[in-house]
C-alpha atoms as a PDB file:
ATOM      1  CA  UNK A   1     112.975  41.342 115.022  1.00  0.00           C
ATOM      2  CA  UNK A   2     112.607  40.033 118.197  1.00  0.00           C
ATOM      3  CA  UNK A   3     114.314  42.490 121.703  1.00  0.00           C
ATOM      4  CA  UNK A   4     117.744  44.184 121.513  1.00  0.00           C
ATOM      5  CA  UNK A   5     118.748  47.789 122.290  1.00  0.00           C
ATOM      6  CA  UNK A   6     118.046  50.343 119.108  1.00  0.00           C
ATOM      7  CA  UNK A   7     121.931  50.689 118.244  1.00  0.00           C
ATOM      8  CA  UNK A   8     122.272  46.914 117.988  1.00  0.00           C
ATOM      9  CA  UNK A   9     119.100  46.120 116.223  1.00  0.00           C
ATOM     10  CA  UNK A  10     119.834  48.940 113.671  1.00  0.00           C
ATOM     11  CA  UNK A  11     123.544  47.410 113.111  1.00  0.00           C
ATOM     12  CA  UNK A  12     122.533  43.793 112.827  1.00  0.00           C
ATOM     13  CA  UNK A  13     120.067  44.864 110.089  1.00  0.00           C
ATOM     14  CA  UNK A  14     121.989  47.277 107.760  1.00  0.00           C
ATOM     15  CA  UNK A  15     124.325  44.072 108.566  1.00  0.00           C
ATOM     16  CA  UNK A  16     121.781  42.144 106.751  1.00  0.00           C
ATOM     17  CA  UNK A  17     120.667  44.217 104.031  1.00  0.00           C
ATOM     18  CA  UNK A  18     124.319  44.969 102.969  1.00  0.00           C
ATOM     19  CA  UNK A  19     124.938  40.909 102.613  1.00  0.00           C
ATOM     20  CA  UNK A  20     121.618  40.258 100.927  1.00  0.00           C
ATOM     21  CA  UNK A  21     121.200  40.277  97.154  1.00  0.00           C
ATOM     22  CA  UNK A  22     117.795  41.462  97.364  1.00  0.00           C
ATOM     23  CA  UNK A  23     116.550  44.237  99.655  1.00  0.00           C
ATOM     24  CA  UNK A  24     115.277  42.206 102.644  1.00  0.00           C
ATOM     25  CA  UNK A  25     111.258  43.352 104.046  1.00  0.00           C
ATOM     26  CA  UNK A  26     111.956  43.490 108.028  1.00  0.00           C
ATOM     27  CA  UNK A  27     108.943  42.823 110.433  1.00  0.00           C
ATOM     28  CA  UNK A  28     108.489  42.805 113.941  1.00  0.00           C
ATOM     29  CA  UNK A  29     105.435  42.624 116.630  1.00  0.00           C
ATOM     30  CA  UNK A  30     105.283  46.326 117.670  1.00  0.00           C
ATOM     31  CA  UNK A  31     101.774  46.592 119.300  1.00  0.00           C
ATOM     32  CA  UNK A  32     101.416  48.418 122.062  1.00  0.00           C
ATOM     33  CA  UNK A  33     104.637  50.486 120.820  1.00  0.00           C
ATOM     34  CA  UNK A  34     108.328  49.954 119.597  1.00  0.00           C
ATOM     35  CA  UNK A  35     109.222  49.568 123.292  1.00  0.00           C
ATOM     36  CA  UNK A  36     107.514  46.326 123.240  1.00  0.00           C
ATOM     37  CA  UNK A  37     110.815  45.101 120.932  1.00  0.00           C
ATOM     38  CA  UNK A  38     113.411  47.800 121.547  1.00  0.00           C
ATOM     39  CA  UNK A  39     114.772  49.002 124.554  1.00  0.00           C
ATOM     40  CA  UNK A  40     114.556  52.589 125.474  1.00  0.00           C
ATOM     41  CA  UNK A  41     111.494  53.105 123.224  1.00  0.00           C
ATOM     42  CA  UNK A  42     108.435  55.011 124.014  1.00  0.00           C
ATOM     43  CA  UNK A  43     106.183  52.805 126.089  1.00  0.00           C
ATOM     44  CA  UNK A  44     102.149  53.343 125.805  1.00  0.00           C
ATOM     45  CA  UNK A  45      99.388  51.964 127.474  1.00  0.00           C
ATOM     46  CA  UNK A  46      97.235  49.017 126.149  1.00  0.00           C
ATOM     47  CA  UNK A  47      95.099  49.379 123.461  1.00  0.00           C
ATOM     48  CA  UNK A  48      92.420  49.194 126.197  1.00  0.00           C
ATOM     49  CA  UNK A  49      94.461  52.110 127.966  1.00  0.00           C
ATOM     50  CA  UNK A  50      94.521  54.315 124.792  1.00  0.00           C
ATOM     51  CA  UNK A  51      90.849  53.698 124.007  1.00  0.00           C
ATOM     52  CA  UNK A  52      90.083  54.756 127.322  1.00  0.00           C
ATOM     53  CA  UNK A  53      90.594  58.033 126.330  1.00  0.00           C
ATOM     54  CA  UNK A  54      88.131  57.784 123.719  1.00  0.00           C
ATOM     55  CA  UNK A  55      90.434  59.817 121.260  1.00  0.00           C
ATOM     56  CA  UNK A  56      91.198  58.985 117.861  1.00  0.00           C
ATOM     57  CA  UNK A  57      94.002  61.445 117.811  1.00  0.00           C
ATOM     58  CA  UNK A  58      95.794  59.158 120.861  1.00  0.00           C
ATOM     59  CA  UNK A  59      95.726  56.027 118.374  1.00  0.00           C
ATOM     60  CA  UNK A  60      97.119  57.895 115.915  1.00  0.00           C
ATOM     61  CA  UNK A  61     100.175  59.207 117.689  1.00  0.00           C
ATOM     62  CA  UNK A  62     100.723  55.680 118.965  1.00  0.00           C
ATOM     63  CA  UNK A  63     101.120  54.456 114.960  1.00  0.00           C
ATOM     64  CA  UNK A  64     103.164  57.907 114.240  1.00  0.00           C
ATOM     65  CA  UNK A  65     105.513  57.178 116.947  1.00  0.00           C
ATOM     66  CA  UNK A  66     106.000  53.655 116.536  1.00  0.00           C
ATOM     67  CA  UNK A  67     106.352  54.046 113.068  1.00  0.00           C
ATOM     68  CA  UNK A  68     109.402  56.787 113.213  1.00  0.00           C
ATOM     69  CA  UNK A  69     111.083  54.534 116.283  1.00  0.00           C
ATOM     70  CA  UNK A  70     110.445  51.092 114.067  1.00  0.00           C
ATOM     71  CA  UNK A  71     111.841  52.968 110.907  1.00  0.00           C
ATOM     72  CA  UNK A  72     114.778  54.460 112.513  1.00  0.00           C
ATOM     73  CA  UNK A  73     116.009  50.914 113.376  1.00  0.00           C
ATOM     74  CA  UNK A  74     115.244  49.551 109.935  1.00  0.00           C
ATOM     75  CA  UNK A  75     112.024  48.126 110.560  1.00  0.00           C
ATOM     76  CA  UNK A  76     109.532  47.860 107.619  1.00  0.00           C
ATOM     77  CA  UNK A  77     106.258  46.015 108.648  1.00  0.00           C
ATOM     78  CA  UNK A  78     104.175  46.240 112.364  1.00  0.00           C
ATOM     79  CA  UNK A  79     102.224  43.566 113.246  1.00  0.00           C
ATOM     80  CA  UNK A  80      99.741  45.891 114.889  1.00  0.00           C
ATOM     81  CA  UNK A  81      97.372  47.112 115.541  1.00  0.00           C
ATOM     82  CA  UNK A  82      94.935  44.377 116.991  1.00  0.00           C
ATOM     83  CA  UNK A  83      91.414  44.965 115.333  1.00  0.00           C
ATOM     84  CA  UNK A  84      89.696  42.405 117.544  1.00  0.00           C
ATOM     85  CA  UNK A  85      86.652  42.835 119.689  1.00  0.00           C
ATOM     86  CA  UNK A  86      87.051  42.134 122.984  1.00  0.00           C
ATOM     87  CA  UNK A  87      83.228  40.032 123.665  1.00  0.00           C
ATOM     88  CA  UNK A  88      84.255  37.407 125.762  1.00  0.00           C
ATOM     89  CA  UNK A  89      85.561  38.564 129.474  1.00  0.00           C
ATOM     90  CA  UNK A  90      87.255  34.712 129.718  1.00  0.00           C
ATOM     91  CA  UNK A  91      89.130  35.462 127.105  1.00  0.00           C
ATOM     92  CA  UNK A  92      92.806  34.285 128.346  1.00  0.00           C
ATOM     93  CA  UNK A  93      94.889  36.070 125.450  1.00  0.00           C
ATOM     94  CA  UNK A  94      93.671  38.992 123.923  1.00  0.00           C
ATOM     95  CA  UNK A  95      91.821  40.871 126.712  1.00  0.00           C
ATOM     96  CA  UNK A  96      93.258  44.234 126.796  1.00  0.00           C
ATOM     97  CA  UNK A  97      95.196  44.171 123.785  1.00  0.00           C
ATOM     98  CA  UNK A  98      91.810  45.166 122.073  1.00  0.00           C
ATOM     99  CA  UNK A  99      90.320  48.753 121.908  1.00  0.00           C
ATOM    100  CA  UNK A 100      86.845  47.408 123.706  1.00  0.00           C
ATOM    101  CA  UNK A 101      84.092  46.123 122.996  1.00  0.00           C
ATOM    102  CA  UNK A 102      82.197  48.301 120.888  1.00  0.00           C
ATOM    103  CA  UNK A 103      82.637  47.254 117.226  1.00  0.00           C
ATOM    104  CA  UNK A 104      82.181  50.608 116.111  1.00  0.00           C
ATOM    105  CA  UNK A 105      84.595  52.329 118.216  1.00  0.00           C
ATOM    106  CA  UNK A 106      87.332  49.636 118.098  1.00  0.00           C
ATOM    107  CA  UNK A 107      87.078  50.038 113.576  1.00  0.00           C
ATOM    108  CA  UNK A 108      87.349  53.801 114.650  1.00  0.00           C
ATOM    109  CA  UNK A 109      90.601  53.107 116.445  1.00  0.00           C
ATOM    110  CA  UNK A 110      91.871  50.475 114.142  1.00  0.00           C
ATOM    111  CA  UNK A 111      91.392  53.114 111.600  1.00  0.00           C
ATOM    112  CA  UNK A 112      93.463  55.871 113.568  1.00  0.00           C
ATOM    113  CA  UNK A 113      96.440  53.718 114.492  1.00  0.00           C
ATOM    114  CA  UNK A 114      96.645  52.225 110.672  1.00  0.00           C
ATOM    115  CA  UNK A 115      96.515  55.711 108.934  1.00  0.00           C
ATOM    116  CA  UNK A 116      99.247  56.687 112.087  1.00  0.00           C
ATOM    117  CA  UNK A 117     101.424  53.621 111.308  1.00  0.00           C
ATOM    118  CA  UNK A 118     101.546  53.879 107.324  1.00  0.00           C
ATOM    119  CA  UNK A 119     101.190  58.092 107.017  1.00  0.00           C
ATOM    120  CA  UNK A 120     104.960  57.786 108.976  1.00  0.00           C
ATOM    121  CA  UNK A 121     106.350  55.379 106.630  1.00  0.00           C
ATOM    122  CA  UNK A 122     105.695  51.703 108.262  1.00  0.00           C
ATOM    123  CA  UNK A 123     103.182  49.041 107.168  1.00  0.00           C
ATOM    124  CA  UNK A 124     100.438  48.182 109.386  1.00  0.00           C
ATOM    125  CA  UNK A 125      98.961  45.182 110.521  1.00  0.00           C
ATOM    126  CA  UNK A 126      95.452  43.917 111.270  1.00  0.00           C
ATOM    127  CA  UNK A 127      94.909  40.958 113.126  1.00  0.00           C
ATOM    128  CA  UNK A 128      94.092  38.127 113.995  1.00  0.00           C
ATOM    129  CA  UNK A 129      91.503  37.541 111.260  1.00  0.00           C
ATOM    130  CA  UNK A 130      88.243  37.364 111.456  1.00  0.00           C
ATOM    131  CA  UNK A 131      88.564  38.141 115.101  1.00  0.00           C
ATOM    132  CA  UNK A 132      90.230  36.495 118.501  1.00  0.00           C
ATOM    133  CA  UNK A 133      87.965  38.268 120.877  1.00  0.00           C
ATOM    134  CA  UNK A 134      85.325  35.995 121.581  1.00  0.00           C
ATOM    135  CA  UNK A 135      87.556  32.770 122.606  1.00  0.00           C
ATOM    136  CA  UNK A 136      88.482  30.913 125.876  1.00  0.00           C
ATOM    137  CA  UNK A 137      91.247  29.543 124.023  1.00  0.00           C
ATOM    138  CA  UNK A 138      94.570  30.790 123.748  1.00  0.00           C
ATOM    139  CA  UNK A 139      95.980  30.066 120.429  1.00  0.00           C
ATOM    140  CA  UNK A 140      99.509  29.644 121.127  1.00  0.00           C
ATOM    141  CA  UNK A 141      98.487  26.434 123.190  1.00  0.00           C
ATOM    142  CA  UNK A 142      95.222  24.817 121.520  1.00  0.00           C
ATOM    143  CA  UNK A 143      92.773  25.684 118.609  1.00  0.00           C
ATOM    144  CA  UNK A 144      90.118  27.805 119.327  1.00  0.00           C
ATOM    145  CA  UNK A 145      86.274  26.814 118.367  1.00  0.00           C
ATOM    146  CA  UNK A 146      84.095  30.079 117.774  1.00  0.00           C
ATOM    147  CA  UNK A 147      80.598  28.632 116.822  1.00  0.00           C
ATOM    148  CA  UNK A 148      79.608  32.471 115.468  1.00  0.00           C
ATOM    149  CA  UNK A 149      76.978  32.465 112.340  1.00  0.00           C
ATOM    150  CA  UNK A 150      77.651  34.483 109.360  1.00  0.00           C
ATOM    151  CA  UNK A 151      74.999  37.399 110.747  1.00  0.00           C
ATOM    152  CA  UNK A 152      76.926  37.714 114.043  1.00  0.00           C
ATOM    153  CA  UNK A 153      80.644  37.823 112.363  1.00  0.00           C
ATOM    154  CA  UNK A 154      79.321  40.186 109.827  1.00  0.00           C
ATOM    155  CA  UNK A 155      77.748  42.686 113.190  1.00  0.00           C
ATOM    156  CA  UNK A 156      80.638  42.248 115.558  1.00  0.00           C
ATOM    157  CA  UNK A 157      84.116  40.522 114.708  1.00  0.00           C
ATOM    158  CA  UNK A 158      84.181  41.662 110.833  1.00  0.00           C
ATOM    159  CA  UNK A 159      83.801  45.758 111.465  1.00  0.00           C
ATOM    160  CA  UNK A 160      87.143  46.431 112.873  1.00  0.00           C
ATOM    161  CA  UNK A 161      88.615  44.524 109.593  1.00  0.00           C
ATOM    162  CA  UNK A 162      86.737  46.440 107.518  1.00  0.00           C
ATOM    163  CA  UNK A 163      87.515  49.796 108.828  1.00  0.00           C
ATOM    164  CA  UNK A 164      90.977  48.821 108.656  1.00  0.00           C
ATOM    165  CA  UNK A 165      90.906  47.769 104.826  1.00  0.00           C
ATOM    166  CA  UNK A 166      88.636  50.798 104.363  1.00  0.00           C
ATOM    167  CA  UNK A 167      92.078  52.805 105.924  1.00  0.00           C
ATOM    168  CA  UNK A 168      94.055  51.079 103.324  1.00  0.00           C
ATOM    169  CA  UNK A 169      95.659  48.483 105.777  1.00  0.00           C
ATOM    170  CA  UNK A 170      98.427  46.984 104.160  1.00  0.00           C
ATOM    171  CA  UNK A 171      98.244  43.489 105.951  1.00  0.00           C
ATOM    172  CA  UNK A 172      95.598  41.073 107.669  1.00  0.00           C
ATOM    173  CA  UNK A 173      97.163  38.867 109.588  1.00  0.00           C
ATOM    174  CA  UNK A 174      95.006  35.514 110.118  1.00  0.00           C
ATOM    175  CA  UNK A 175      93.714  33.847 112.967  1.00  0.00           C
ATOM    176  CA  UNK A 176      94.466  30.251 114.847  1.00  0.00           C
ATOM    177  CA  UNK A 177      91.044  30.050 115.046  1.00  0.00           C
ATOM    178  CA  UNK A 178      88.168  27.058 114.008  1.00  0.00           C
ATOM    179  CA  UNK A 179      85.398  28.840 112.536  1.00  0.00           C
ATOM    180  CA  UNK A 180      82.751  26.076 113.060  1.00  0.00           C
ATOM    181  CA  UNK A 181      79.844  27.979 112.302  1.00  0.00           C
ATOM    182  CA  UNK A 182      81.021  29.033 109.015  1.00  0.00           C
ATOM    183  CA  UNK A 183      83.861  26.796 107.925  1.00  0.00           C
ATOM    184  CA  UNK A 184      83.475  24.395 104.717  1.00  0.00           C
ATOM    185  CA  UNK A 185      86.057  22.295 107.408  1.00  0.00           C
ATOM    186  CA  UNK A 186      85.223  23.129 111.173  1.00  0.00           C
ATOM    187  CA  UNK A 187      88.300  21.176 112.011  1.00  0.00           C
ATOM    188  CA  UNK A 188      90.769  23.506 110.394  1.00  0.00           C
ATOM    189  CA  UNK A 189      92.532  27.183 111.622  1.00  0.00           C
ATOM    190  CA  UNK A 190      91.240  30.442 109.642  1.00  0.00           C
ATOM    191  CA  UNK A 191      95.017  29.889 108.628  1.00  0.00           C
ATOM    192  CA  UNK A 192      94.474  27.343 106.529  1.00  0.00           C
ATOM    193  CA  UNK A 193      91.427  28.052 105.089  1.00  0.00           C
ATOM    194  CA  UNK A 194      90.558  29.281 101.802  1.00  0.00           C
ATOM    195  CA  UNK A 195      86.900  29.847 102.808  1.00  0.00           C
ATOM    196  CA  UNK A 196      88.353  32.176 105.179  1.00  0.00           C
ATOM    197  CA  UNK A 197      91.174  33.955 103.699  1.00  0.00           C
ATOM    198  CA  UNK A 198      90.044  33.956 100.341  1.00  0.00           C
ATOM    199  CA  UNK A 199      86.218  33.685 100.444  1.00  0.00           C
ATOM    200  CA  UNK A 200      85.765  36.169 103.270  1.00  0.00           C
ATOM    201  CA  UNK A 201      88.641  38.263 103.303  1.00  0.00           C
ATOM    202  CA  UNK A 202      89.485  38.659  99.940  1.00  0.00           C
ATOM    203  CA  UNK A 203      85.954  38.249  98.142  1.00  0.00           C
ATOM    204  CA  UNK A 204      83.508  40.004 100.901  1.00  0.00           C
ATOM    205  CA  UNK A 205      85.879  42.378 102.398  1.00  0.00           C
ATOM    206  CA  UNK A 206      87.435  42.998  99.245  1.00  0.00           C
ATOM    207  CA  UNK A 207      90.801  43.593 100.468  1.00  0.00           C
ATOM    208  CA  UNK A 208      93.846  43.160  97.751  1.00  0.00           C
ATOM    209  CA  UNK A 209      96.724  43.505 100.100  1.00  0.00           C
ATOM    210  CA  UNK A 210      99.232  41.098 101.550  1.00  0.00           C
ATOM    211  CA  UNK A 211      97.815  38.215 104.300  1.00  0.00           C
ATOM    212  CA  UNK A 212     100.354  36.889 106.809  1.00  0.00           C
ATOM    213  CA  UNK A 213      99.608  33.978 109.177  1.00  0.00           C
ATOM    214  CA  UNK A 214     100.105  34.703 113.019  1.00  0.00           C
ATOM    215  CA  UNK A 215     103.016  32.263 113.937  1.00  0.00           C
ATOM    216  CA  UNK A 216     102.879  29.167 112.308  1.00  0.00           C
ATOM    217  CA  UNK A 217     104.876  27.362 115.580  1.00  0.00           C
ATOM    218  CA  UNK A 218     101.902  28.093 117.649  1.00  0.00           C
ATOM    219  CA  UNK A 219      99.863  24.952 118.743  1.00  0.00           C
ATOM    220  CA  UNK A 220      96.986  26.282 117.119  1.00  0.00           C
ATOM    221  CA  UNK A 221      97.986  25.001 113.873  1.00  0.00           C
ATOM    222  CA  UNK A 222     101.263  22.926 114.080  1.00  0.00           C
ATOM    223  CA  UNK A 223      99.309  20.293 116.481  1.00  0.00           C
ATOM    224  CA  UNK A 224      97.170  18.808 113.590  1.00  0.00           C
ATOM    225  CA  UNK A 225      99.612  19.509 110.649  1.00  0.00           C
ATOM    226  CA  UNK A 226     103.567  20.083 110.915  1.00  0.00           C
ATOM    227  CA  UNK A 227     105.287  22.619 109.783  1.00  0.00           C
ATOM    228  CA  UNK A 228     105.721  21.026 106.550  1.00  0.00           C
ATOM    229  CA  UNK A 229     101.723  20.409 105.531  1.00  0.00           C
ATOM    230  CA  UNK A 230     100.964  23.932 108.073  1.00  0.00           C
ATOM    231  CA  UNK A 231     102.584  25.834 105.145  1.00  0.00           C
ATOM    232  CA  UNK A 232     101.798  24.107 101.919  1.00  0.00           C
ATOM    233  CA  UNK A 233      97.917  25.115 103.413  1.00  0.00           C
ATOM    234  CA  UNK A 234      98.492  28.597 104.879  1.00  0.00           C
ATOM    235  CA  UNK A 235      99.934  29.391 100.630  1.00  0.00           C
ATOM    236  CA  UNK A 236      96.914  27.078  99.149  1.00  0.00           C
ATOM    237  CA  UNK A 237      94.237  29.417 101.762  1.00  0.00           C
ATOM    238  CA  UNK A 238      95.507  32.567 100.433  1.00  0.00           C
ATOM    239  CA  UNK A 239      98.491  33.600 102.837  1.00  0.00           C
ATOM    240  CA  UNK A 240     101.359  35.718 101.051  1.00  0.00           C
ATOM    241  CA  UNK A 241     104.059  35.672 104.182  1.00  0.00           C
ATOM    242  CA  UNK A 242     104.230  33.041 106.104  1.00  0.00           C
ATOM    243  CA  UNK A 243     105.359  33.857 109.603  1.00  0.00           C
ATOM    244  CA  UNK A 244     107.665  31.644 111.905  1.00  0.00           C
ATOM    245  CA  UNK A 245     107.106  27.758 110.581  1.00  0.00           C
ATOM    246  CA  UNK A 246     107.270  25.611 113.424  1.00  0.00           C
ATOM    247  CA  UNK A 247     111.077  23.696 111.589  1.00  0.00           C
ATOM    248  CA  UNK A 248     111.527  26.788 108.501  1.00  0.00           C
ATOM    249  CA  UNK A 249     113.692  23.989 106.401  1.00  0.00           C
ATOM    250  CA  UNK A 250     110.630  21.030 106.426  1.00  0.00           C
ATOM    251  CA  UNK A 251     108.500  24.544 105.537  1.00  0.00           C
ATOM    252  CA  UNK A 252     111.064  25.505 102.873  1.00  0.00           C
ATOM    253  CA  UNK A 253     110.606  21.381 101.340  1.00  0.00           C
ATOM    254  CA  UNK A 254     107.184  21.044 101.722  1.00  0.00           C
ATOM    255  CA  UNK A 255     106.515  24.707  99.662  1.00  0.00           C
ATOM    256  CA  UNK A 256     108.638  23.490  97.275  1.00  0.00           C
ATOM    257  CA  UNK A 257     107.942  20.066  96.303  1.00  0.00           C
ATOM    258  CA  UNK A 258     103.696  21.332  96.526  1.00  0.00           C
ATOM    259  CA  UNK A 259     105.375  24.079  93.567  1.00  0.00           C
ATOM    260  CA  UNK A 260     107.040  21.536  91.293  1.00  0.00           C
END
């Protein structure tokens, strides 16, 4: 779900469900609040803003009100909260969408707004995995490098994610991101890689819920691949929902000629 008023959103989508032989899961980018989709919501400071407060009880009734807004509409899934660290002041795209800079207290946070998210009936959303903060890249227009060792992911970018699957997140959504200092391919997105979304997330983190790519018509990924070969990888990696294919039919063809 993308921007409409409440009353519209909620008709197009028991719309939907009513024409749809299977019950249909609903998602939509809710960070920083339902009234970042639907008009008339609840607005709320950044993540910075909230954390600013230092109070776990503020994230919290960010995810609880989000979560009865989103529901009320017919939203399911959040892609929130953001779990990254925000280490790099250049850092053109996540900034102040993160809880700080302290690993600790941003897992802390991550934590709160999860348990408020999925305690009022929506799924919650980590992201971007293993962590956006310390880029001068914006993902949407290029492919990040992060040249982080193992020892420094595992200290910094990592804690948030596994506070959140400690909190019983329901989704990790993956990062644009070239992990060159720990990649088996330096050249490819966290997205695509099964080093990375199986190796880390699922075997070290040991989390057993659903991933989900961030957009797959972002120019972090569809530069180098298409949407075609973008989505046969993103599956082959470890991804469960893939999320906005650059052309969804050539996504659709590629899955399904890679099946048979």
């Amino acid at each position: 779900i993308s921007v409409g008023s409440p009353v519209d959103v909620a008709v197009k989508l028991n719309r939907l469900q009513q024409r749809s032989r299977l019950p249909l899961l609903i998602s939509a980018d809710l960070e920083g609040g339902a009234s970042f989709r639907l008009n008339g919501a609840t607005p709320f400071p950044t993540n910075m803003g909230v954390a600013a407060t230092g109070s776990d009880q503020d994230a919290y009734d960010v995810g609880r009100i989000t979560a009865l807004e989103g529901r009320a509409v017919g939203i399911h899934l959040a892609f929130a909260p953001d779990a990254d660290v925000n280490n790099n002041p250049n850092n053109p795209v996540i900034n102040t969408r993160s809880f700080g800079e302290d690993p600790d207290m941003v897992g802390r946070l991550v934590a709160a707004s999860i348990k408020g998210l999925q305690e009022n009936g929506m799924l919650a959303t980590a992201k971007h995995f293993p962590g956006h903060g310390d880029t001068e890249t914006d993902s949407h227009l290029a492919l990040p490098v992060i040249n982080a060792s193992w020892n420094r992911l595992d200290s910094v970018e990592l804690v948030p994610f596994r506070a959140a699957v400690q909190a019983g997140v329901s989704l990790v959504m993956s990062g644009h991101l070239a992990m060159k200092g720990i990649s088996s391919d330096p050249r490819v997105p966290a997205t695509l890689d099964p080093s990375i979304l199986t190796g880390m997330l699922r075997d070290s983190l040991k989390f057993d819920g659903m991933v989900v790519t961030d957009a797959l018509d972002m120019a972090g990924v569809v530069n180098a691949f298409g949407a075609g070969e973008a989505a046969v990888r993103a599956f082959l990696a470890g991804s469960d929902l893939l999320l906005m294919p650059a052309d969804p039919a050539a996504a659709i063809d590629a899955v399904s000629s890679a099946v048979e």
